[in-house]
C-alpha atoms as a PDB file:
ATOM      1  CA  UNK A   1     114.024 106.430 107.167  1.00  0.00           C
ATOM      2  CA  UNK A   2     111.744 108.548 109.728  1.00  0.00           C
ATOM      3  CA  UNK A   3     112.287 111.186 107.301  1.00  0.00           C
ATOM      4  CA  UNK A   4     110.639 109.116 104.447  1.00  0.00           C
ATOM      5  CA  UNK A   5     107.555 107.952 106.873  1.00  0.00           C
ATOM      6  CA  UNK A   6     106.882 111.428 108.087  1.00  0.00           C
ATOM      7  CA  UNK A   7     106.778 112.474 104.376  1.00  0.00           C
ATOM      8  CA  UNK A   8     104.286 109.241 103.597  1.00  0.00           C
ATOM      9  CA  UNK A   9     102.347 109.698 106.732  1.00  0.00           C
ATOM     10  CA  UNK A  10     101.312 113.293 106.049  1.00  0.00           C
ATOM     11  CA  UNK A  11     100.458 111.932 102.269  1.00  0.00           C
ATOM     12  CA  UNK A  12      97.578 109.906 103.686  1.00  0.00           C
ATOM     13  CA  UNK A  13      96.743 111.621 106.177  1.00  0.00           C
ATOM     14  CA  UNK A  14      96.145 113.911 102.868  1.00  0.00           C
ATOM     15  CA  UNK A  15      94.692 111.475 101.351  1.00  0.00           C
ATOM     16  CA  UNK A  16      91.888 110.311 103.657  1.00  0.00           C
ATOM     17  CA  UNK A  17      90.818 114.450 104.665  1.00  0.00           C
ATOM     18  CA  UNK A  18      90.519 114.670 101.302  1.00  0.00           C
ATOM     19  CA  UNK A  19      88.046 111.218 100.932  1.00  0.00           C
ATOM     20  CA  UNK A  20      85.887 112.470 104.376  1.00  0.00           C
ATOM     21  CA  UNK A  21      85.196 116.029 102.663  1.00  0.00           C
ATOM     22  CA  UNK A  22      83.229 113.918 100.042  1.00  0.00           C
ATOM     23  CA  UNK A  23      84.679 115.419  97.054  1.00  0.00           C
ATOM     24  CA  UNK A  24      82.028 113.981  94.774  1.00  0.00           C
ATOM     25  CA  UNK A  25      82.396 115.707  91.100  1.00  0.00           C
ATOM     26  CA  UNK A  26      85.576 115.782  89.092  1.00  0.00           C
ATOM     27  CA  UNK A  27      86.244 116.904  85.640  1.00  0.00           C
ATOM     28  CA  UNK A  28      88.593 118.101  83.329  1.00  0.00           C
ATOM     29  CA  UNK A  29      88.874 120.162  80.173  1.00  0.00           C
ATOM     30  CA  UNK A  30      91.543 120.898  77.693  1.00  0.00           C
ATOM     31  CA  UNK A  31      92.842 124.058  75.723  1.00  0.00           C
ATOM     32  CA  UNK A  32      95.354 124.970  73.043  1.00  0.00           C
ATOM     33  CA  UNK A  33      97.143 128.249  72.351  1.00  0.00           C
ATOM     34  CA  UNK A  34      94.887 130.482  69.919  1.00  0.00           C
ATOM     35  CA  UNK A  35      96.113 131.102  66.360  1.00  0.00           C
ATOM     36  CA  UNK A  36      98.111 127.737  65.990  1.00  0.00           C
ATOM     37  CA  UNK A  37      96.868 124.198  63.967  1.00  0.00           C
ATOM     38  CA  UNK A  38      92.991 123.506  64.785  1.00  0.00           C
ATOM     39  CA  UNK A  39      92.226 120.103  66.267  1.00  0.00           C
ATOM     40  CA  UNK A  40      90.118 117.891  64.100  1.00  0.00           C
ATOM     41  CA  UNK A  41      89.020 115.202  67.124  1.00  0.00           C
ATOM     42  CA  UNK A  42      89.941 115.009  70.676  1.00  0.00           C
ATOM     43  CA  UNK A  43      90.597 112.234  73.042  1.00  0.00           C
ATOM     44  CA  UNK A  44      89.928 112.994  76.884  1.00  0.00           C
ATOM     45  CA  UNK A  45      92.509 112.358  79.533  1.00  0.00           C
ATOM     46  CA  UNK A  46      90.781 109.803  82.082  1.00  0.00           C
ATOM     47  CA  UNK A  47      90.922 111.001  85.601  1.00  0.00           C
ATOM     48  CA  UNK A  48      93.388 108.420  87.412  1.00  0.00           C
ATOM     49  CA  UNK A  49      91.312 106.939  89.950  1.00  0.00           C
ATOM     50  CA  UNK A  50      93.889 107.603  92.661  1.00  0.00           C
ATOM     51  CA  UNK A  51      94.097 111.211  91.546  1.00  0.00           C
ATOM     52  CA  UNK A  52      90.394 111.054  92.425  1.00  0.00           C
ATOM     53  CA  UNK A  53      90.840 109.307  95.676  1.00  0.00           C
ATOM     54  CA  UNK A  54      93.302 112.098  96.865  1.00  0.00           C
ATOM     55  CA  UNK A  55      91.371 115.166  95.018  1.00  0.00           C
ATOM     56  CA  UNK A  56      94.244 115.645  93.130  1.00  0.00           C
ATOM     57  CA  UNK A  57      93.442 119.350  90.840  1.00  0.00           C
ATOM     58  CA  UNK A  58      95.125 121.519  88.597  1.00  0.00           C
ATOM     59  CA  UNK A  59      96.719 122.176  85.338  1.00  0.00           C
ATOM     60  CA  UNK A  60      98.951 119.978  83.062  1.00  0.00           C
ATOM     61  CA  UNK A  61     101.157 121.393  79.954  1.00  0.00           C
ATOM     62  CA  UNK A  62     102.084 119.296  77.512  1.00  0.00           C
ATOM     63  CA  UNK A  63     104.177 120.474  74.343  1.00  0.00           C
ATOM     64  CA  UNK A  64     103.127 118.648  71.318  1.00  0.00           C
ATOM     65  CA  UNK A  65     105.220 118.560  68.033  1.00  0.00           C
ATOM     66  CA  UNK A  66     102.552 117.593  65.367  1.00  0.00           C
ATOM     67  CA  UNK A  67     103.568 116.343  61.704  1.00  0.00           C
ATOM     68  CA  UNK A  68     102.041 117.784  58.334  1.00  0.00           C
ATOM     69  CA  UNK A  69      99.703 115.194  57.930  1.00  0.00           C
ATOM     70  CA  UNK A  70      98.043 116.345  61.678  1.00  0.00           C
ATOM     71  CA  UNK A  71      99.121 113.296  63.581  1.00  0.00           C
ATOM     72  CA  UNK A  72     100.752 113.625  67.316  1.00  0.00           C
ATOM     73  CA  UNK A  73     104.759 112.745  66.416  1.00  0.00           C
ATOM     74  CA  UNK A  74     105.891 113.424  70.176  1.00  0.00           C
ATOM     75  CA  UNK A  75     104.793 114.975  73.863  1.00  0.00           C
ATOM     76  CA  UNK A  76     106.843 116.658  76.539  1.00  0.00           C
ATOM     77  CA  UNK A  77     105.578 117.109  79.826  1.00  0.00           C
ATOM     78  CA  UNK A  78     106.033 120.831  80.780  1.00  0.00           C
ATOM     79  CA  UNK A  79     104.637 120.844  83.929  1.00  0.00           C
ATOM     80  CA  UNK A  80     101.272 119.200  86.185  1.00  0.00           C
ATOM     81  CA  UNK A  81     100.907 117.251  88.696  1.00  0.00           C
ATOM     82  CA  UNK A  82     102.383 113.883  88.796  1.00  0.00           C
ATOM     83  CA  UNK A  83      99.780 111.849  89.285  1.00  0.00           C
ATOM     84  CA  UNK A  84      98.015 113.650  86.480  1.00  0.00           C
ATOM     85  CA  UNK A  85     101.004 114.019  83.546  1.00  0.00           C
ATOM     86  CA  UNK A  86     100.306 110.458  82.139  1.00  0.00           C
ATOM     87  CA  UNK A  87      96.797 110.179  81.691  1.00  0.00           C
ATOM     88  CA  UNK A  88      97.079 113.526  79.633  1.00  0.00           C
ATOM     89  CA  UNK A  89     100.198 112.734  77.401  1.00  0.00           C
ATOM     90  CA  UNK A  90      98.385 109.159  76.325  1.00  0.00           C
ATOM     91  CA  UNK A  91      95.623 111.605  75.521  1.00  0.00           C
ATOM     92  CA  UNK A  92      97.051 113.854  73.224  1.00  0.00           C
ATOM     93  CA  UNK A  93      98.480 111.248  71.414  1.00  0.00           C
ATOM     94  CA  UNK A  94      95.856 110.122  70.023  1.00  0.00           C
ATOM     95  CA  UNK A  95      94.461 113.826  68.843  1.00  0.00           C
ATOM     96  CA  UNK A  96      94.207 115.089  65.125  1.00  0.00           C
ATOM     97  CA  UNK A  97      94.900 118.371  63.726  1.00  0.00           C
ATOM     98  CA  UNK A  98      94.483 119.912  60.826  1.00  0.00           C
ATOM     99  CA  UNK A  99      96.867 119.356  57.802  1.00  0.00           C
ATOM    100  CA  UNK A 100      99.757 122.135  57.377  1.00  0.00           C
ATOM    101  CA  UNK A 101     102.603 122.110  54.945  1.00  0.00           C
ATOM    102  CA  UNK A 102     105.346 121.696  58.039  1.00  0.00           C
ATOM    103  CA  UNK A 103     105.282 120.508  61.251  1.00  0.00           C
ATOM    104  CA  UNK A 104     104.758 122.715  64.196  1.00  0.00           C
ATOM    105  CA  UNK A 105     104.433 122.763  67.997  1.00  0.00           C
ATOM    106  CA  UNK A 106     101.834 124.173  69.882  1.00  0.00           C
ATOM    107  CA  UNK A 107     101.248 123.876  74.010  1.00  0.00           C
ATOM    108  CA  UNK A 108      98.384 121.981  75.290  1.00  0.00           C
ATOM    109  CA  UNK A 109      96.631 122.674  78.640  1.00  0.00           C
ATOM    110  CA  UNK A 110      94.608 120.179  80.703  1.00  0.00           C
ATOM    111  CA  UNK A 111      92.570 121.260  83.315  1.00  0.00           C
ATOM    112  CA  UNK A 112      91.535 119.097  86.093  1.00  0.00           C
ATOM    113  CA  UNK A 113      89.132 120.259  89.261  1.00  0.00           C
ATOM    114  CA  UNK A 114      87.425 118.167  92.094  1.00  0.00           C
ATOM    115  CA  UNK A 115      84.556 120.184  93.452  1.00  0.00           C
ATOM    116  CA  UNK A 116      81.752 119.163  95.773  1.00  0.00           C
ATOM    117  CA  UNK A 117      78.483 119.266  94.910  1.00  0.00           C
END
């Protein structure tokens, strides 16, 4: 049990250094690998407001296995943040690609950065 406060203690201690630096900006930005099925329309992860509260950055992979018709079929996390992996896979899910004649999977990358301006 000390163990587990320690651990939860540092995390907002984290937390609050992270809220007095005044991290004001925070933004995000998504890429797919080059050469595989263009995307016809986008939908933007939201930034989870507590990922904001703690400056939370960095990348998130998802794996996406899209149908012929262009529609998301499933996601797979590959690897991000926690706190981040959600907002991003509800996301995607929503995108549109183009039309092929089988389904494929391609990787997607979020970006997310908190920067002070």
């Amino acid at each position: 049990m000390r163990s587990e406060w320690k651990w939860f203690t540092r995390g907002v201690a984290t937390a609050a250094i992270g809220l007095c630096l005044g991290i004001g900006s925070f933004g995000q930005s998504a890429t797919t690998d080059e050469g595989k099925r263009k995307v016809k329309s986008k939908v933007s992860p939201a930034y989870p407001e507590l990922a904001k509260r703690m400056s939370v950055s960095g990348k998130v992979k998802i794996e996406v296995v899209i149908t012929p018709d262009g529609r998301v079929k499933s996601t797979r996390v590959i690897g991000g943040h926690p706190l981040l992996v959600q907002a991003c896979q509800d996301a995607v899910k929503e995108w549109r690609f183009a039309p092929a004649s089988e389904e494929s999977t391609q990787i997607v990358e979020f970006e997310f950065s908190a920067s002070g301006n």
